[in-house]
Protein backbone atom coordinates (compact mmCIF):
# COMPACT_ATOMS: atom_id res chain seq x y z
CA UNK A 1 6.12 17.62 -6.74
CA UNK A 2 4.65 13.51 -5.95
CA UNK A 3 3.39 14.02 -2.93
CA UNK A 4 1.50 10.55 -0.92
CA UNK A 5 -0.03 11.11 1.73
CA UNK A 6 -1.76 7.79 3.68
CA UNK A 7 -4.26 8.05 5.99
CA UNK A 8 -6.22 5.34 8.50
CA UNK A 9 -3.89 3.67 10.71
CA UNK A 10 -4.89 2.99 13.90
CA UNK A 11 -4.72 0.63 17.00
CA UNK A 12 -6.75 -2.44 16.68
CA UNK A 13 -7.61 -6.18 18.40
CA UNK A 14 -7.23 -9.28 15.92
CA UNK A 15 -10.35 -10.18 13.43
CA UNK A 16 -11.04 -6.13 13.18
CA UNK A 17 -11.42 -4.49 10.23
CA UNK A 18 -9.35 -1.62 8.56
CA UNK A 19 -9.30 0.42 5.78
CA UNK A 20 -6.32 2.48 4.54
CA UNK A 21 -5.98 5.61 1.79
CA UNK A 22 -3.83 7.12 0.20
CA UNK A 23 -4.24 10.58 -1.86
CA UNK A 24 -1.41 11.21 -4.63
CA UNK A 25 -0.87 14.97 -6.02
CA UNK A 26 1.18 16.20 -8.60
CA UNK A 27 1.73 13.30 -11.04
CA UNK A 28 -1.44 11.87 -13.59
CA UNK A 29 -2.01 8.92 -10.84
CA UNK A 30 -4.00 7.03 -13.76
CA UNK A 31 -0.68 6.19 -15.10
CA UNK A 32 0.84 4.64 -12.54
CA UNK A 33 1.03 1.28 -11.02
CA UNK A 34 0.66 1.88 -7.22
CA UNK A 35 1.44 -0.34 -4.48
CA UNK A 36 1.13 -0.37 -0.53
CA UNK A 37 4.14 -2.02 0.87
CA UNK A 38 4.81 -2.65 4.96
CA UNK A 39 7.72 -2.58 7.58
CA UNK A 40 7.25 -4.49 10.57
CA UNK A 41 8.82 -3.57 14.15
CA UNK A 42 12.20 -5.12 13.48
CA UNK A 43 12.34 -6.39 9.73
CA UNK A 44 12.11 -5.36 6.37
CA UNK A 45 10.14 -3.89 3.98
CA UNK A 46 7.49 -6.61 2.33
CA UNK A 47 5.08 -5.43 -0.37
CA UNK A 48 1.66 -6.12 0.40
CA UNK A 49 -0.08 -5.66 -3.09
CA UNK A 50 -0.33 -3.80 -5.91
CA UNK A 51 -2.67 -2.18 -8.77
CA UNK A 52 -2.14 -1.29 -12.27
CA UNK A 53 -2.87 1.71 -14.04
CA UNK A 54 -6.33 0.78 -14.82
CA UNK A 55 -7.18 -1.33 -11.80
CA UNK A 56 -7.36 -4.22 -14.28
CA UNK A 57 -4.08 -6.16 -12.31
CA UNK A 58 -3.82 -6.77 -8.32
CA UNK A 59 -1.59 -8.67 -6.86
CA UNK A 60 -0.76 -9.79 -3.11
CA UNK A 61 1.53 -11.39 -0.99
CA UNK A 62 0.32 -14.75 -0.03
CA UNK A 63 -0.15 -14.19 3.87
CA UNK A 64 -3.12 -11.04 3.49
CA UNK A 65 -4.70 -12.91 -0.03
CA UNK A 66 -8.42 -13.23 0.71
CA UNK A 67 -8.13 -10.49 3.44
CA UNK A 68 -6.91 -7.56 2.04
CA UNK A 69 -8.33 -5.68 -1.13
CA UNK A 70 -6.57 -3.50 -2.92
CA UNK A 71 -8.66 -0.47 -5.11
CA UNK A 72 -8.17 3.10 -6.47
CA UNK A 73 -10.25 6.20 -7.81
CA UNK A 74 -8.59 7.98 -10.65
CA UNK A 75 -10.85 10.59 -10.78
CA UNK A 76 -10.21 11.59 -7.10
CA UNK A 77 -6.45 10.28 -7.38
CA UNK A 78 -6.94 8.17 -4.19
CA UNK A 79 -5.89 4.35 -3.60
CA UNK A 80 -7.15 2.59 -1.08
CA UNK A 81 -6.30 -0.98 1.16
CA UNK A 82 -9.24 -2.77 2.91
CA UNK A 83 -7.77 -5.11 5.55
CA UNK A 84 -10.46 -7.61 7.12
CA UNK A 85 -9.51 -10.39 9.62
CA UNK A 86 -6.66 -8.38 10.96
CA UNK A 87 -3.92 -10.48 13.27
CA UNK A 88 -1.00 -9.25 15.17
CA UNK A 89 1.61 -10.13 12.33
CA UNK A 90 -0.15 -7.25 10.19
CA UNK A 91 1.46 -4.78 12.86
CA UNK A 92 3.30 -2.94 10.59
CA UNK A 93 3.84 1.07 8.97
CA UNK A 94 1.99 1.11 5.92
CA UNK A 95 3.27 2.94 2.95
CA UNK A 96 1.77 3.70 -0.48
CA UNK A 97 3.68 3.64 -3.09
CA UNK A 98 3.92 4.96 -6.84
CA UNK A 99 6.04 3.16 -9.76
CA UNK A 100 8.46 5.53 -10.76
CA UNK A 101 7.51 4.93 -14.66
CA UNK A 102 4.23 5.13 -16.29
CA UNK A 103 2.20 1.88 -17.14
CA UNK A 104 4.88 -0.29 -15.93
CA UNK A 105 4.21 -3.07 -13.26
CA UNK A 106 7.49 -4.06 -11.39
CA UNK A 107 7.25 -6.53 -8.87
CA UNK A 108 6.66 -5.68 -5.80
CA UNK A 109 9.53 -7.81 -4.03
CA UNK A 110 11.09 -5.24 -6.53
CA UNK A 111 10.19 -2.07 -5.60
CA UNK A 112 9.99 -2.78 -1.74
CA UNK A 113 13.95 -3.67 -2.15
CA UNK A 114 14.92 -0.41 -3.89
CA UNK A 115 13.08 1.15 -0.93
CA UNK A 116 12.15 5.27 -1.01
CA UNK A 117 15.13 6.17 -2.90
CA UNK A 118 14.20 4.56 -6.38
CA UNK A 119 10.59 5.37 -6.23
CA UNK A 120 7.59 8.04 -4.43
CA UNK A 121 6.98 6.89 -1.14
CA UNK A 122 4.36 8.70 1.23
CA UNK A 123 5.41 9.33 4.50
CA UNK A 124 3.78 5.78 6.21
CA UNK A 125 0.33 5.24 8.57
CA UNK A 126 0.85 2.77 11.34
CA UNK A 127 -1.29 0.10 12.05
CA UNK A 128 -1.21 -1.83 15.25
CA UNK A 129 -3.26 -5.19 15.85
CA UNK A 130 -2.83 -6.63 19.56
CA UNK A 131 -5.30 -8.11 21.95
């Protein structure tokens, strides 16, 4: 079975620094695109970024570009989300997220809007950035 599992959340003041993982099991994570996509208290689902297959594509929504960096390991089937410069709109549960097909890229507007249903979702780390 895909199984997600994110790790790294925490409670934080604005300008800190955070970094999220996430470590995928039973699928061949080098053929997937992954993704880490956020709900906020209140709203819906936005995806934050995403990496292909080989790392060779990222992508991010315009509010964390320049703060957040998204990466992954193959060989230790981990992806991870660096978040520097962290304000109180990045409150939010952080899921990772796997593409449901192999070396395809959907958007991420995409894949947050078919939500857990369409796709592998882990079960979500919270992060919480207040002063």
């Amino acid at each position: 079975d895909v199984r997600l599992v994110e790790s790294g959340g925490g409670s934080l003041q604005p300008g800190a620094s955070l970094s999220l993982s996430c470590v995928a099991s039973g699928f061949t994570s080098c053929d997937y695109w992954m993704y880490w996509i956020r709900q906020a208290p209140g709203k819906g689902l936005d995806s934050v970024s995403r990496i292909s297959h080989n790392s060779v594509v990222t992508n991010y929504l315009d509010s964390v570009k320049g703060r957040f960096t998204m990466s992954r390991n193959n060989a230790k089937n981990e992806v991870y989300l660096q978040m520097n410069r962290l304000a109180p709109e990045d409150t939010a549960v952080y899921y990772c997220v796997k593409n449901k097909d192999p070396y395809i890229g959907a958007a991420g507007i995409n894949v947050a809007a078919a939500g857990p249903a369409a796709n592998s979702w882990g079960q979500g780390t919270q992060v919480t950035v207040s002063s």
